[in-house]
PDB file of N, CA and C in Angstrom:
ATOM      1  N   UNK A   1       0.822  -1.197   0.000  1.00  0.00           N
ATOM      2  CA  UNK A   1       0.000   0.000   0.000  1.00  0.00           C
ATOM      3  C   UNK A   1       0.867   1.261   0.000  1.00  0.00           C
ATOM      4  N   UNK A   2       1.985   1.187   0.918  1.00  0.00           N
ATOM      5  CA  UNK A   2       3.098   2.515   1.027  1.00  0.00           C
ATOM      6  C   UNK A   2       4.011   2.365   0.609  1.00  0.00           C
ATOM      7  N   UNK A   3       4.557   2.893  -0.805  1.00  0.00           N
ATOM      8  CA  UNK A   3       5.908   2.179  -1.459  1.00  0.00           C
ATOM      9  C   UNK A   3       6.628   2.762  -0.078  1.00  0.00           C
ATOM     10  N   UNK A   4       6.860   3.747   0.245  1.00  0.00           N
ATOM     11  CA  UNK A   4       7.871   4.233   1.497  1.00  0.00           C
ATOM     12  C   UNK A   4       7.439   4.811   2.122  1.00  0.00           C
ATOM     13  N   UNK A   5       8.489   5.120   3.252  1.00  0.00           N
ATOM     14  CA  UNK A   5       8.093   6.035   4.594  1.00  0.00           C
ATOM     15  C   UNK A   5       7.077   7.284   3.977  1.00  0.00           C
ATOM     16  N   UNK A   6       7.826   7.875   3.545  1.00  0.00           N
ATOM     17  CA  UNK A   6       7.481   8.901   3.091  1.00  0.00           C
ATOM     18  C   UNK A   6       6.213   9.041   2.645  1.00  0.00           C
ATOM     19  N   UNK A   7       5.332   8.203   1.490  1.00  0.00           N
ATOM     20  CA  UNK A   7       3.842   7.736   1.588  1.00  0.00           C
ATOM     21  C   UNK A   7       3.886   7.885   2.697  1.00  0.00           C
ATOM     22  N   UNK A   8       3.784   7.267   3.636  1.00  0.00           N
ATOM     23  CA  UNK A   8       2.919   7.172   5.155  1.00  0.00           C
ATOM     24  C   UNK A   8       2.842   8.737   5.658  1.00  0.00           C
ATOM     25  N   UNK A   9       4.237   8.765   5.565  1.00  0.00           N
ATOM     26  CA  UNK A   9       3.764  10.132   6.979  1.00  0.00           C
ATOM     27  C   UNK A   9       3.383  11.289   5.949  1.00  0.00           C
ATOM     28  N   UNK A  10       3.503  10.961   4.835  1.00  0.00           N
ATOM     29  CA  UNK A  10       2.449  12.159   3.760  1.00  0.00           C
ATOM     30  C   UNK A  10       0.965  12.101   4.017  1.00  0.00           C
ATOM     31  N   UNK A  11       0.291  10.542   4.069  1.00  0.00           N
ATOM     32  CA  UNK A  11      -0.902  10.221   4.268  1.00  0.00           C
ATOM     33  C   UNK A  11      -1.505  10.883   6.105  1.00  0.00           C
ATOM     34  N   UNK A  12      -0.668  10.145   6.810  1.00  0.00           N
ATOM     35  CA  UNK A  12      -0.483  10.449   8.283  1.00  0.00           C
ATOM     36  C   UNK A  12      -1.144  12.254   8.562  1.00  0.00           C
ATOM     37  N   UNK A  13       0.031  12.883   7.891  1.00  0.00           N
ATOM     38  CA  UNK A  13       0.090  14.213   8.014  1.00  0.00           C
ATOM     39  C   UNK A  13      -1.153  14.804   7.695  1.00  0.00           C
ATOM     40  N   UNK A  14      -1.959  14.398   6.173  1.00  0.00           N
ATOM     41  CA  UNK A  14      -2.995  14.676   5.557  1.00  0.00           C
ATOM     42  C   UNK A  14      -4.543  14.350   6.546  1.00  0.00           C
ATOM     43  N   UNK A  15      -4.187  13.628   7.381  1.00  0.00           N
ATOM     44  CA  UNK A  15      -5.288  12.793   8.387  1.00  0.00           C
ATOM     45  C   UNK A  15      -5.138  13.840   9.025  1.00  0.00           C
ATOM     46  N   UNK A  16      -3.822  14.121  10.089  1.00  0.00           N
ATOM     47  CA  UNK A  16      -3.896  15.372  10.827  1.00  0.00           C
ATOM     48  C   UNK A  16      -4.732  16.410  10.766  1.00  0.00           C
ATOM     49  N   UNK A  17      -4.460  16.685   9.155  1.00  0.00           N
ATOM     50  CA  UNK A  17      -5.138  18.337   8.953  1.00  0.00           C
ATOM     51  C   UNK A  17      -6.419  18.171   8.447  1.00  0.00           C
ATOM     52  N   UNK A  18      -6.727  16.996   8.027  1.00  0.00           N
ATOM     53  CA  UNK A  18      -8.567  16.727   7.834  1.00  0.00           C
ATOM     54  C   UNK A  18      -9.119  16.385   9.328  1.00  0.00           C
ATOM     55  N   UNK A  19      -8.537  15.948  10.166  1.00  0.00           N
ATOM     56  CA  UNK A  19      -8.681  15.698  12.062  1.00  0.00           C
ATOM     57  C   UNK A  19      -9.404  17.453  12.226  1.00  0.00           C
ATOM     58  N   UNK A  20      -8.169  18.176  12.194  1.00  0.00           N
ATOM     59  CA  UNK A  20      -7.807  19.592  12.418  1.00  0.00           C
ATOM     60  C   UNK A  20      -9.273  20.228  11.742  1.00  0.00           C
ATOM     61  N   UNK A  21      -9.565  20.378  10.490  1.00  0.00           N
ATOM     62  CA  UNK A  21     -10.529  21.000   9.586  1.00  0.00           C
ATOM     63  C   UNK A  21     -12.107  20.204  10.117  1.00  0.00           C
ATOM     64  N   UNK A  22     -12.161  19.054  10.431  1.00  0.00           N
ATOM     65  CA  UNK A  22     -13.511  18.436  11.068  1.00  0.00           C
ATOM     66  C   UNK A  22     -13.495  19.021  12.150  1.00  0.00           C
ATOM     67  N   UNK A  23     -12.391  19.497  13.328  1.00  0.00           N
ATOM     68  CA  UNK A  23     -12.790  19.786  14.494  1.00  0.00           C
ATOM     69  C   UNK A  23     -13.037  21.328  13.785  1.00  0.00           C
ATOM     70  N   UNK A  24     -12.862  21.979  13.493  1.00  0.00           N
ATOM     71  CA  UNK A  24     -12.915  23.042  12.714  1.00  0.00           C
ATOM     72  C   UNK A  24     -14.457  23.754  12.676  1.00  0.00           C
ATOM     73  N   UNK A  25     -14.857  22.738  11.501  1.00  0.00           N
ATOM     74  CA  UNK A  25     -16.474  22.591  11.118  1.00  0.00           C
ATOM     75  C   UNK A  25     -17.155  22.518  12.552  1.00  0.00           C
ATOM     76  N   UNK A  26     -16.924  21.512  13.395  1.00  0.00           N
ATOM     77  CA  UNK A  26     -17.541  21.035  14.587  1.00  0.00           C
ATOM     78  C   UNK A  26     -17.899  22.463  15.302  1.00  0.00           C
ATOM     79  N   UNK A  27     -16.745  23.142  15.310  1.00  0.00           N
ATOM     80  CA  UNK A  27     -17.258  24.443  16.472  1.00  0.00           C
ATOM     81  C   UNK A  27     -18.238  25.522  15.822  1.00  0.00           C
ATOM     82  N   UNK A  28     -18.275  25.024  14.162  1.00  0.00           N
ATOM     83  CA  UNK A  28     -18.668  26.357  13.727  1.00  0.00           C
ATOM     84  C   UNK A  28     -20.541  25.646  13.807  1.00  0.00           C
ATOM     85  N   UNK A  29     -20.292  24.621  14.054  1.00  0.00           N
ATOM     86  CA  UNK A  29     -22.196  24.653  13.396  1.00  0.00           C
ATOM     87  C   UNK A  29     -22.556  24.298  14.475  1.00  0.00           C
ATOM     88  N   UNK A  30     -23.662  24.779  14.572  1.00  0.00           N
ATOM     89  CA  UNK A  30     -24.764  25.444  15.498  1.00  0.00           C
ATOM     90  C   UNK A  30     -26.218  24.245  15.413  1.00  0.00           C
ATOM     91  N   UNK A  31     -27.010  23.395  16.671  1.00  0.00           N
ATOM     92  CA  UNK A  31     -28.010  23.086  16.780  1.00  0.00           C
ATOM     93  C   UNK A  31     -28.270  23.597  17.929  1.00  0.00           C
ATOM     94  N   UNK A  32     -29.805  22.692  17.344  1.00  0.00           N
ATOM     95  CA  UNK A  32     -30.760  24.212  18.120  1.00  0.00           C
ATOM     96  C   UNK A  32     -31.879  23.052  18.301  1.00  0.00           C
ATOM     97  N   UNK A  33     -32.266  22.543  19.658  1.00  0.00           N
ATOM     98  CA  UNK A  33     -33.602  21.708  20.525  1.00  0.00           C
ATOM     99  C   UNK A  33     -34.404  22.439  20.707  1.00  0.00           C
ATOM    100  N   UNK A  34     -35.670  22.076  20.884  1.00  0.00           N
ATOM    101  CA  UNK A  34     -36.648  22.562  21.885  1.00  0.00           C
ATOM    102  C   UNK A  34     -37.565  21.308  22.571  1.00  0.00           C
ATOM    103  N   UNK A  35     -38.039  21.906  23.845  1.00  0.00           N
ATOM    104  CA  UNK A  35     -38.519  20.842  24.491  1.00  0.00           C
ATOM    105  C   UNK A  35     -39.712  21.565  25.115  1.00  0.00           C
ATOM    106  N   UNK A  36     -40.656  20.775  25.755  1.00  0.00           N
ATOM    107  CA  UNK A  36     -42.430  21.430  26.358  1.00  0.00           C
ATOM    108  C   UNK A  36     -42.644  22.367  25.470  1.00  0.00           C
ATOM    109  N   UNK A  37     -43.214  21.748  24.354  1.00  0.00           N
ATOM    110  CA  UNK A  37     -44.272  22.499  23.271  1.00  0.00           C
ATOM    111  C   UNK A  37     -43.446  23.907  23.357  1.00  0.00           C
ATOM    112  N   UNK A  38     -41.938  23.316  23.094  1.00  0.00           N
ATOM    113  CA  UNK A  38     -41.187  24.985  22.574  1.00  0.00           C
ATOM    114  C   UNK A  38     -40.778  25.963  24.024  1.00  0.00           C
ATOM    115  N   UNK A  39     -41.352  25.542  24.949  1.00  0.00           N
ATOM    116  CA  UNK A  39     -40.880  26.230  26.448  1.00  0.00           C
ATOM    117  C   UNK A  39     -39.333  26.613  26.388  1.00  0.00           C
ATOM    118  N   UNK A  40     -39.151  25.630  25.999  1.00  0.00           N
ATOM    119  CA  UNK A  40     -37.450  25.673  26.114  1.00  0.00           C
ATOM    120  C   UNK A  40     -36.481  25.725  24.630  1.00  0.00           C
ATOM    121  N   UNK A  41     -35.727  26.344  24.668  1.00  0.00           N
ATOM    122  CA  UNK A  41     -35.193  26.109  23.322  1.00  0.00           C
ATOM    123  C   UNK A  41     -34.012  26.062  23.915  1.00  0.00           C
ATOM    124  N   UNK A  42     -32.549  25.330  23.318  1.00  0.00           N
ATOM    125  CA  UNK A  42     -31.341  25.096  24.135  1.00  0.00           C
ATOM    126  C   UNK A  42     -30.260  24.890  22.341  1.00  0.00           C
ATOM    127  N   UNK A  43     -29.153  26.276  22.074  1.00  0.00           N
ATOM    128  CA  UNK A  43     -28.555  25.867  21.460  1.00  0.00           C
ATOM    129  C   UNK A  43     -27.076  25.585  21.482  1.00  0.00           C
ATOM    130  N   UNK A  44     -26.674  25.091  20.743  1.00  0.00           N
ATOM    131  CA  UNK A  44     -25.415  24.291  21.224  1.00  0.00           C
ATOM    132  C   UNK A  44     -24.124  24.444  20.115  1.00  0.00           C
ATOM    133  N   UNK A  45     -22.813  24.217  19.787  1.00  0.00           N
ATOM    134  CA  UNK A  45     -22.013  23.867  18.792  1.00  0.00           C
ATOM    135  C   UNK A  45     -21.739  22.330  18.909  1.00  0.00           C
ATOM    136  N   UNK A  46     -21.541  22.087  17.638  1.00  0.00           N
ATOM    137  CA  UNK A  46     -20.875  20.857  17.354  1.00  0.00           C
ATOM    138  C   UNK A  46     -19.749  20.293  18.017  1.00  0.00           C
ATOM    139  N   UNK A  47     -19.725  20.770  19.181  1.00  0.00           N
ATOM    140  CA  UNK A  47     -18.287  20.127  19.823  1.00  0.00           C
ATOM    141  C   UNK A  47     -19.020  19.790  21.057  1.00  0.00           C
ATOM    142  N   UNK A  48     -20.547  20.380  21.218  1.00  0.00           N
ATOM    143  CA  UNK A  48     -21.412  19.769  22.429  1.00  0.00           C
ATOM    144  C   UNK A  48     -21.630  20.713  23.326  1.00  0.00           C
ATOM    145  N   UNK A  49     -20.969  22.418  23.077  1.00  0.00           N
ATOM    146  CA  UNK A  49     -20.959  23.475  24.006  1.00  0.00           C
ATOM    147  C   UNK A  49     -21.991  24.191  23.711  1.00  0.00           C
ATOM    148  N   UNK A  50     -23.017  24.469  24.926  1.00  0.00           N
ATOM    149  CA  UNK A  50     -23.982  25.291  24.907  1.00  0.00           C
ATOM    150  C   UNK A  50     -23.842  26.352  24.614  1.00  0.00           C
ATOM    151  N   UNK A  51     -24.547  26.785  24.143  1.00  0.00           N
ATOM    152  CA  UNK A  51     -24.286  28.678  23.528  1.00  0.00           C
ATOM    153  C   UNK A  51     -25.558  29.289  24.172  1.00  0.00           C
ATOM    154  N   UNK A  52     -26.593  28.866  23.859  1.00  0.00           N
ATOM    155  CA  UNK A  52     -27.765  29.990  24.404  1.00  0.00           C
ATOM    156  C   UNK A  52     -28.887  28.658  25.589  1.00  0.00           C
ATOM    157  N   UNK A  53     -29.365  29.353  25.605  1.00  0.00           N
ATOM    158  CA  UNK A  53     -31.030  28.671  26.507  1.00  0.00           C
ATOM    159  C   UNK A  53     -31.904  29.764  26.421  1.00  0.00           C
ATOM    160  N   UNK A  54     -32.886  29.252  25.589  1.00  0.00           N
ATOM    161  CA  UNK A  54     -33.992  30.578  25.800  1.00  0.00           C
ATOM    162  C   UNK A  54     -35.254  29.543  26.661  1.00  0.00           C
ATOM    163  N   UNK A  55     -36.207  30.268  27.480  1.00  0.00           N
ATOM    164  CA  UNK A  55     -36.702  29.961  28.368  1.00  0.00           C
ATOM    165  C   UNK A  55     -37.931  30.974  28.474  1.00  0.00           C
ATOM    166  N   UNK A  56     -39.403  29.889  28.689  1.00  0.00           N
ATOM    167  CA  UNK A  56     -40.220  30.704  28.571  1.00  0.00           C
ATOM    168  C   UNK A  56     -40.853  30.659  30.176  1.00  0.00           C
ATOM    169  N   UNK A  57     -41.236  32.368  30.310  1.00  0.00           N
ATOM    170  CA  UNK A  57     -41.439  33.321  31.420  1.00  0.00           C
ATOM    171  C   UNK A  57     -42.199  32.236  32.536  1.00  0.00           C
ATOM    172  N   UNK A  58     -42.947  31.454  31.681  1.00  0.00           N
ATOM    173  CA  UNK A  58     -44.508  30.699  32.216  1.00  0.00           C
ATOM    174  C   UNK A  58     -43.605  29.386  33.339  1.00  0.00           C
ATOM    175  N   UNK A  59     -42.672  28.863  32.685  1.00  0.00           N
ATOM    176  CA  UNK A  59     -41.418  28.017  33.537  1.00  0.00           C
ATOM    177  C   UNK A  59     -40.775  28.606  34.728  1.00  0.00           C
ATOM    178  N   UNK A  60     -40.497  30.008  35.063  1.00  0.00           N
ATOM    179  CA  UNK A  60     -40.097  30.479  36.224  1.00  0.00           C
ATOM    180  C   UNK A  60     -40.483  29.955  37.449  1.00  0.00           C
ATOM    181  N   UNK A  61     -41.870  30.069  37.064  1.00  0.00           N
ATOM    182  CA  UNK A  61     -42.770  29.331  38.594  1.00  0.00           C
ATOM    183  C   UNK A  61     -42.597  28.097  38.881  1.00  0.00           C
ATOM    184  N   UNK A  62     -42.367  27.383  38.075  1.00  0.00           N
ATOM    185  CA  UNK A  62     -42.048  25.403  38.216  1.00  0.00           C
ATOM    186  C   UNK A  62     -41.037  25.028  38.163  1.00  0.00           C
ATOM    187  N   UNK A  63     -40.344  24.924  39.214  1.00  0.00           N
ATOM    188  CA  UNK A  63     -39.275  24.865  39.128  1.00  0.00           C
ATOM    189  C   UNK A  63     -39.096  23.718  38.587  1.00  0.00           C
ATOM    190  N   UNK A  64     -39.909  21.952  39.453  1.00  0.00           N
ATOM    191  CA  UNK A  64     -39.797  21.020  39.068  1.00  0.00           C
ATOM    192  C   UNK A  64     -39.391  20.565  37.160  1.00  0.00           C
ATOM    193  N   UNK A  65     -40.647  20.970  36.925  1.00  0.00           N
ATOM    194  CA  UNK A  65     -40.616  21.498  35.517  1.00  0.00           C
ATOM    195  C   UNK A  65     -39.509  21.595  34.179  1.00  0.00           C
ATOM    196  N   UNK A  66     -39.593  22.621  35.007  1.00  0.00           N
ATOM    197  CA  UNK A  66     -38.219  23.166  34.300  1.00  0.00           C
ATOM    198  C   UNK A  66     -37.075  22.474  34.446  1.00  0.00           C
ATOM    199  N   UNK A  67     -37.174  21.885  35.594  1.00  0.00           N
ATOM    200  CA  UNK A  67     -35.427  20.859  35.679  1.00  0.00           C
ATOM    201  C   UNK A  67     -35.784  19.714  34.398  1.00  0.00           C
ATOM    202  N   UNK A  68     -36.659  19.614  34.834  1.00  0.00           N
ATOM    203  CA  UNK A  68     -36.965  18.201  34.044  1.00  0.00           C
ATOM    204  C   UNK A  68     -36.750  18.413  32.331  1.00  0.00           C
ATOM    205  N   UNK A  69     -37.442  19.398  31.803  1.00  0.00           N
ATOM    206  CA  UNK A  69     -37.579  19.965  30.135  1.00  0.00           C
ATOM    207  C   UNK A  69     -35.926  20.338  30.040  1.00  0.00           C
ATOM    208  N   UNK A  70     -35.271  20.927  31.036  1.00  0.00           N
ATOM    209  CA  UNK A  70     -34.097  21.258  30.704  1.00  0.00           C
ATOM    210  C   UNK A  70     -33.087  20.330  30.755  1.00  0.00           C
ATOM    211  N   UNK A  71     -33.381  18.992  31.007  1.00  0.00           N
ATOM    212  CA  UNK A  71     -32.187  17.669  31.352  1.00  0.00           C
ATOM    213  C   UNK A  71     -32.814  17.250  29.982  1.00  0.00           C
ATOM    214  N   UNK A  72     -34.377  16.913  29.854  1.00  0.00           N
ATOM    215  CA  UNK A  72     -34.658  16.578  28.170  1.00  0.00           C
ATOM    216  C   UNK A  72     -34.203  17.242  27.192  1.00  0.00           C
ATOM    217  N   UNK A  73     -33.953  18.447  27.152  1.00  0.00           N
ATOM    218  CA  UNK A  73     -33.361  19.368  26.295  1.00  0.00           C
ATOM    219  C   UNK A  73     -31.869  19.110  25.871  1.00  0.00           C
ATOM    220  N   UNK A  74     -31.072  18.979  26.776  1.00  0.00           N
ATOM    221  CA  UNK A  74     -29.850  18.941  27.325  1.00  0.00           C
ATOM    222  C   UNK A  74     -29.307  17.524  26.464  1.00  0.00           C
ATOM    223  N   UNK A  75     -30.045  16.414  26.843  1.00  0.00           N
ATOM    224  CA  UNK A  75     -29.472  15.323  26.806  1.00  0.00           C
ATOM    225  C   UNK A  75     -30.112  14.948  25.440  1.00  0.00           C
ATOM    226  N   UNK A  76     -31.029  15.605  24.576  1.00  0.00           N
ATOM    227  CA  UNK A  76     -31.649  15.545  23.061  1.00  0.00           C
ATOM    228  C   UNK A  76     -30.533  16.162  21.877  1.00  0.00           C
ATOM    229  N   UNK A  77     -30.270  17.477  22.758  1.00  0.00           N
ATOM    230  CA  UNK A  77     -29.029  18.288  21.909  1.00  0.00           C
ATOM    231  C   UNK A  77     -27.303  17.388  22.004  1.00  0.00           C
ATOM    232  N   UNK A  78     -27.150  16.587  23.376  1.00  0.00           N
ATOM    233  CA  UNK A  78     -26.039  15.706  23.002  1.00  0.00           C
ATOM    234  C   UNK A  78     -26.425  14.804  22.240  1.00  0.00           C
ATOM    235  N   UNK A  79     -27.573  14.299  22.017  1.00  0.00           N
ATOM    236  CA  UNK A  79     -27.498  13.028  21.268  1.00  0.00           C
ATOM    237  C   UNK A  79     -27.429  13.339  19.693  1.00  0.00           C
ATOM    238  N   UNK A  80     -27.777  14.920  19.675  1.00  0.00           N
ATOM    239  CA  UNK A  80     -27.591  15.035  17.943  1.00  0.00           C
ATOM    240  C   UNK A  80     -26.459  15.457  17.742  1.00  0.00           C
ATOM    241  N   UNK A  81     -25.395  16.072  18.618  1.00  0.00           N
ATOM    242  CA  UNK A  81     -24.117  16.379  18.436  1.00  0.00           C
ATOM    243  C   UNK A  81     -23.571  15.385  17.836  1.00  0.00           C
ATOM    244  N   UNK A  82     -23.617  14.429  19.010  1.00  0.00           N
ATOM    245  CA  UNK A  82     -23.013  13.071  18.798  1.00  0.00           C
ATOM    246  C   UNK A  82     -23.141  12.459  17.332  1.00  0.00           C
ATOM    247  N   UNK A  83     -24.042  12.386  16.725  1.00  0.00           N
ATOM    248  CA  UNK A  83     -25.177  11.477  15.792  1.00  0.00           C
ATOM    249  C   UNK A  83     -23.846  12.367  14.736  1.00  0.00           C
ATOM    250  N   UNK A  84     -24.085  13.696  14.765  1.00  0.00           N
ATOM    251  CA  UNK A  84     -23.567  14.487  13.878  1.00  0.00           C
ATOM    252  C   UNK A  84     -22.152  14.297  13.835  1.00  0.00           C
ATOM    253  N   UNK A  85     -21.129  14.017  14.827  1.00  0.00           N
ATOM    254  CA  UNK A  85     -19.760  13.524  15.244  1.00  0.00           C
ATOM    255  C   UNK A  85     -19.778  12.378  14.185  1.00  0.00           C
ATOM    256  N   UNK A  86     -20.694  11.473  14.674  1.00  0.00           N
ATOM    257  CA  UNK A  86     -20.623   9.494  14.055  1.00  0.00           C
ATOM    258  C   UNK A  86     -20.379   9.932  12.303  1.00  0.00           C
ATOM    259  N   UNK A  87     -21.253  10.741  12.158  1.00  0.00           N
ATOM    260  CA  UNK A  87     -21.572  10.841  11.205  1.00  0.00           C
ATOM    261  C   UNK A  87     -20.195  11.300   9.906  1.00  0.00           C
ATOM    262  N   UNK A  88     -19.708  12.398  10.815  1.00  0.00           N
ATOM    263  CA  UNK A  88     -18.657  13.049  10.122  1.00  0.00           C
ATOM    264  C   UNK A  88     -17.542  12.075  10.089  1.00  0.00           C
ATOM    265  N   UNK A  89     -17.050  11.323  11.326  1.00  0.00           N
ATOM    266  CA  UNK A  89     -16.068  10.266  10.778  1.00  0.00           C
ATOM    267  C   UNK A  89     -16.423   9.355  10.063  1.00  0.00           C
ATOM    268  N   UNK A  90     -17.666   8.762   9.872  1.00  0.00           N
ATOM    269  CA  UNK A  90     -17.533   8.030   8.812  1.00  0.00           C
ATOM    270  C   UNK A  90     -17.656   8.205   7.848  1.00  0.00           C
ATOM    271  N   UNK A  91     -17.856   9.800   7.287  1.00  0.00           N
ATOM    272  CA  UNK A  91     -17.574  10.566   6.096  1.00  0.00           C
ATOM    273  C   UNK A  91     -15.921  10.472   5.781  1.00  0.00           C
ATOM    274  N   UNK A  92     -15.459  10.847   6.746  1.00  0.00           N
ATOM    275  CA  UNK A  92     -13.836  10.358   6.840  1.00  0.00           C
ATOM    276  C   UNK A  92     -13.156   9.835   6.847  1.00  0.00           C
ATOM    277  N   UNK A  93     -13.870   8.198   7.616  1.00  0.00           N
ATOM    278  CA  UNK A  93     -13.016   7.308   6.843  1.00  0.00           C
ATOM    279  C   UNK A  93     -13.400   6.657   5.461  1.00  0.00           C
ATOM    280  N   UNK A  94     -14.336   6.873   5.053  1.00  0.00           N
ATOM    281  CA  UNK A  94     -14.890   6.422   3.621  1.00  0.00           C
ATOM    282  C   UNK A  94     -13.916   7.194   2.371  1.00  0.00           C
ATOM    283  N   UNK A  95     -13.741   8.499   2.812  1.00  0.00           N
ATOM    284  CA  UNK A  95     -12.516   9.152   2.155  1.00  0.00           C
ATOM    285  C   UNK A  95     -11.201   8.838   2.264  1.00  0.00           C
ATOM    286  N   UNK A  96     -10.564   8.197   3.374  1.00  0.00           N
ATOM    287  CA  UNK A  96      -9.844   7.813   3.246  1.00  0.00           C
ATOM    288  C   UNK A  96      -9.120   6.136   2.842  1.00  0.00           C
ATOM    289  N   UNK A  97     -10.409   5.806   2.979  1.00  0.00           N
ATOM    290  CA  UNK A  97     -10.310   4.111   2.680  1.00  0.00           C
ATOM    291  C   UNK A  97      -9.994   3.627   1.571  1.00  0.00           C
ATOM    292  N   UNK A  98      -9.636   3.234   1.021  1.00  0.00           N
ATOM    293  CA  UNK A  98      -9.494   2.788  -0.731  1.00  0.00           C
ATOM    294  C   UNK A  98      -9.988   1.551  -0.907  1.00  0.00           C
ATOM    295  N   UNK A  99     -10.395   1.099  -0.051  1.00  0.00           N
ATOM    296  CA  UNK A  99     -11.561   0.113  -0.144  1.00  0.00           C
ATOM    297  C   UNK A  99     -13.280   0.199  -0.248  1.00  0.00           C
ATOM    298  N   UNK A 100     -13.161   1.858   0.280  1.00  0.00           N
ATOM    299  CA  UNK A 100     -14.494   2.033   0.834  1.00  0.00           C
ATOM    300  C   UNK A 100     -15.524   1.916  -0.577  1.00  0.00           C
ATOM    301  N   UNK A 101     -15.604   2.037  -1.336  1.00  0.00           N
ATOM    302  CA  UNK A 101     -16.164   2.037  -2.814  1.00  0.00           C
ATOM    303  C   UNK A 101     -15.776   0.670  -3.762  1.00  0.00           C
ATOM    304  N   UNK A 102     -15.086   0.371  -3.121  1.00  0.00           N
ATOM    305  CA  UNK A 102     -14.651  -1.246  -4.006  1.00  0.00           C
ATOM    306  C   UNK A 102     -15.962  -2.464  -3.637  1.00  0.00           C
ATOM    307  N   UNK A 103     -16.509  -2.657  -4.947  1.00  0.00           N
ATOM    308  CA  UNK A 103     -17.273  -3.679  -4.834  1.00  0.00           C
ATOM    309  C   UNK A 103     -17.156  -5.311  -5.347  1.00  0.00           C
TER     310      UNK A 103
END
């Protein structure tokens, strides 16, 4: 597959900076949950970091409530991060595979 070193750590290197450019993308895109008929809206970046919480007035009073819509919220927006993560490496390794298209 590598006539020489040199192949490799050319390939190697090239992984690096497509590593580098996916984490890249990751911070720049933005999802966005909502939970209780829209009460809550919770958005996030692709690396899983919250950016906003908008929160409606009517939730102040419940507290119970509100914990609860906001752990559903919370734990809906990791699971699409994630989904979106799975997703991108195996965009990545399909690009890098030279098998990946061989039938």
């Amino acid at each position: 597959m590598f006539d020489n070193m040199g192949d490799m750590a050319k390939m190697l290197s090239n992984m690096q900076e497509n590593a580098q450019k996916m984490d890249e993308q990751l911070a720049s895109k933005t999802f966005t949950i909502t939970s209780g008929a829209q009460m809550i809206e919770i958005t996030g970046n692709g690396k899983g970091e919250i950016t906003d919480i908008k929160l409606d007035d009517s939730l102040l009073d419940n507290k119970e409530t509100l914990e609860i819509l906001l752990i559903s919220a919370i734990n809906d927006l990791a699971k699409m991060v994630e989904q979106n993560k799975q997703n991108n490496a195996m965009n990545a390794l399909g690009s890098i595979n030279p098998f990946a298209n061989a039938k």
